[in-house]
Protein backbone atom coordinates (compact mmCIF):
# COMPACT_ATOMS: atom_id res chain seq x y z
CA UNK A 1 -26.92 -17.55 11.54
CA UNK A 2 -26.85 -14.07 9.69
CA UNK A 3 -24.81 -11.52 10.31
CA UNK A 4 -26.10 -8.20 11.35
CA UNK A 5 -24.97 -4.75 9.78
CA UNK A 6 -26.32 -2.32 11.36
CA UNK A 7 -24.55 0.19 8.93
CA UNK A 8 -27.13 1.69 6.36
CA UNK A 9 -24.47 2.47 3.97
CA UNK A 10 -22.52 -0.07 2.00
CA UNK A 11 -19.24 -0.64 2.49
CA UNK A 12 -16.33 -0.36 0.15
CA UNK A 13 -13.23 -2.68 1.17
CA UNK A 14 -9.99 -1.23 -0.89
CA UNK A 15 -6.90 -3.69 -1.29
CA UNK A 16 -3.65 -2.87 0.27
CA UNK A 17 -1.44 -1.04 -2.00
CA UNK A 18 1.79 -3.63 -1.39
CA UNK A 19 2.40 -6.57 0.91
CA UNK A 20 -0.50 -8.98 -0.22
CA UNK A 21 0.10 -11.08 -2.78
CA UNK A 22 -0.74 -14.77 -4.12
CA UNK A 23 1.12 -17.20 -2.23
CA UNK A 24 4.03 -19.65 -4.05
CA UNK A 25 1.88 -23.03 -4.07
CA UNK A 26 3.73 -24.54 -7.16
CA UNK A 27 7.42 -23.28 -5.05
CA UNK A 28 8.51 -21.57 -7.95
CA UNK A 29 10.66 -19.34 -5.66
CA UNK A 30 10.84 -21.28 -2.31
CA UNK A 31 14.68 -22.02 -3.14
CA UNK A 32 15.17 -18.00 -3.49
CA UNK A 33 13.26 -17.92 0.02
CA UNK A 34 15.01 -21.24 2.03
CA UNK A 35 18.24 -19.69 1.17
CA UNK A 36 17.09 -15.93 2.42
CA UNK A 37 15.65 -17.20 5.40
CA UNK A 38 18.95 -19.91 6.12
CA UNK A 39 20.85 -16.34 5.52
CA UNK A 40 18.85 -14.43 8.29
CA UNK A 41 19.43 -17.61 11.29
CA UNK A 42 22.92 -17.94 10.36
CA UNK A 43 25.12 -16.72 13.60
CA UNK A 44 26.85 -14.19 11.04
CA UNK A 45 24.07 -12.53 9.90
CA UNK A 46 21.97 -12.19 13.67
CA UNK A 47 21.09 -8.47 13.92
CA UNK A 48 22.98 -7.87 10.51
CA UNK A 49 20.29 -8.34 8.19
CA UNK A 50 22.13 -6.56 5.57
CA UNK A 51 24.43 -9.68 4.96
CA UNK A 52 21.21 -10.74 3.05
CA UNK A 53 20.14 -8.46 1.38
CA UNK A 54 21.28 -9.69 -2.51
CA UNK A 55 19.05 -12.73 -1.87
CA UNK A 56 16.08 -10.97 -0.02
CA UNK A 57 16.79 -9.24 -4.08
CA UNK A 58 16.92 -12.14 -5.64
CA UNK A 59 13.74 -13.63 -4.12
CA UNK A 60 11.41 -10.76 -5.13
CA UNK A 61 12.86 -10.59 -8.57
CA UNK A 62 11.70 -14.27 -8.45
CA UNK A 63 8.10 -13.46 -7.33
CA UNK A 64 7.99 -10.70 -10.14
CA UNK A 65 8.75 -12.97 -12.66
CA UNK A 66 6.36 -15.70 -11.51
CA UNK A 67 3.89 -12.77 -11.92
CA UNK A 68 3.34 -13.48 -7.68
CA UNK A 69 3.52 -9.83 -7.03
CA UNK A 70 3.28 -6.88 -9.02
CA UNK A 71 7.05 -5.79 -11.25
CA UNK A 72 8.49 -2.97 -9.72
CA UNK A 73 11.54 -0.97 -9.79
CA UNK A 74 13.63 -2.63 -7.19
CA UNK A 75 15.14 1.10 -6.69
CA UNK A 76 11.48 1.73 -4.78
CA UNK A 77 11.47 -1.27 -2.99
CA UNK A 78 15.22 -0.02 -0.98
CA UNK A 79 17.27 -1.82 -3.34
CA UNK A 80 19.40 1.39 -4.60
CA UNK A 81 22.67 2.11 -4.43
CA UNK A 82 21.89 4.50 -2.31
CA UNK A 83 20.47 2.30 0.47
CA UNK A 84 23.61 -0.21 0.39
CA UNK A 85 24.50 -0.68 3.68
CA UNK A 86 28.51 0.03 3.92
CA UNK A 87 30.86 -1.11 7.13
CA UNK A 88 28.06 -1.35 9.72
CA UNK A 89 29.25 -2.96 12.76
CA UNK A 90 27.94 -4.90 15.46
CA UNK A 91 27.08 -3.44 18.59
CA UNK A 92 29.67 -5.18 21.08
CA UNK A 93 27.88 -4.39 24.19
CA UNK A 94 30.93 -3.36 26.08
CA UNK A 95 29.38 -1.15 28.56
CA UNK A 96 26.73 -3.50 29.70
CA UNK A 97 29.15 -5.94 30.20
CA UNK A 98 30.90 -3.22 31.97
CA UNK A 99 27.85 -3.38 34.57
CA UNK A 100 26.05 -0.18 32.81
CA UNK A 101 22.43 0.28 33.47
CA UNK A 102 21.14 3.16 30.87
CA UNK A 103 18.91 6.03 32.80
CA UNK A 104 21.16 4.93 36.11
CA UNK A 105 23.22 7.99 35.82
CA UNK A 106 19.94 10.04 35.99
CA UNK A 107 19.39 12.25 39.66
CA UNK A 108 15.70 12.00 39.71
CA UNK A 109 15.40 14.97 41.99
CA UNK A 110 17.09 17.09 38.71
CA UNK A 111 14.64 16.16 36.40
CA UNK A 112 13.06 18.78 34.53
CA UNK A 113 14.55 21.24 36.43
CA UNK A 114 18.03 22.11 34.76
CA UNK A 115 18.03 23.68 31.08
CA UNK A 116 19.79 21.13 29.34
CA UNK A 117 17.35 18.76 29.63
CA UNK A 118 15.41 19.11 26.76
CA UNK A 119 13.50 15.89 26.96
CA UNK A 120 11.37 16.40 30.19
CA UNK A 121 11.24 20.25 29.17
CA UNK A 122 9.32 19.00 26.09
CA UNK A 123 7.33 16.31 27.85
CA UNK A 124 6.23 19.17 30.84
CA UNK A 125 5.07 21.88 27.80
């Protein structure tokens, strides 16, 4: 069965800029990715993803080579110095443990009507 168009003008598809690229059938790099993806489920690096980071590096300077993606400077891509992540901790999660509910401490009857509440002054504009 055809499919209809019921546009008169053609249509002109453009390809995405980054983020689609030939996939690894010959697993030129799929040791680069195993290990970065082992790295992300590992109980150490749960909701630290910056423990990985060298070999999330590592794997797309592995897909550049193996002409899978496009070379680029790995500077553009958040690899700079400048992006290192330095001493980030863990949330502990003290206060919920605690019994804290967040938005419990709010007086509904207040809201929108003091000053220093910015928020619901903003969303009431």
């Amino acid at each position: 069965m055809a499919s209809m168009n019921f546009s008169s003008s053609k249509q002109f598809v453009k390809p995405p800029q980054r983020g689609i690229f030939p996939l690894d059938h010959e697993s030129e790099c799929k040791s680069h990715m195993t290990t970065y993806l082992t790295c992300l489920n590992s109980r150490e690096a749960k909701a630290q993803h910056h423990k990985c980071r060298n070999l999330s590096k590592l794997y797309l300077e592995c897909r550049m080579e193996a002409q899978l993606m496009a070379k680029e400077d790995l500077n553009d891509l958040g690899y700079s110095v400048e992006a290192t992540v330095d001493g980030a901790q863990e949330y502990d999660k003290s206060k919920e443990r605690m019994g804290y509910i967040a938005g419990k401490h709010i007086d509904k009857r207040t809201i929108g009507k003091t000053k220093d509440s910015w928020f619901q002054n903003w969303l009431n504009r």
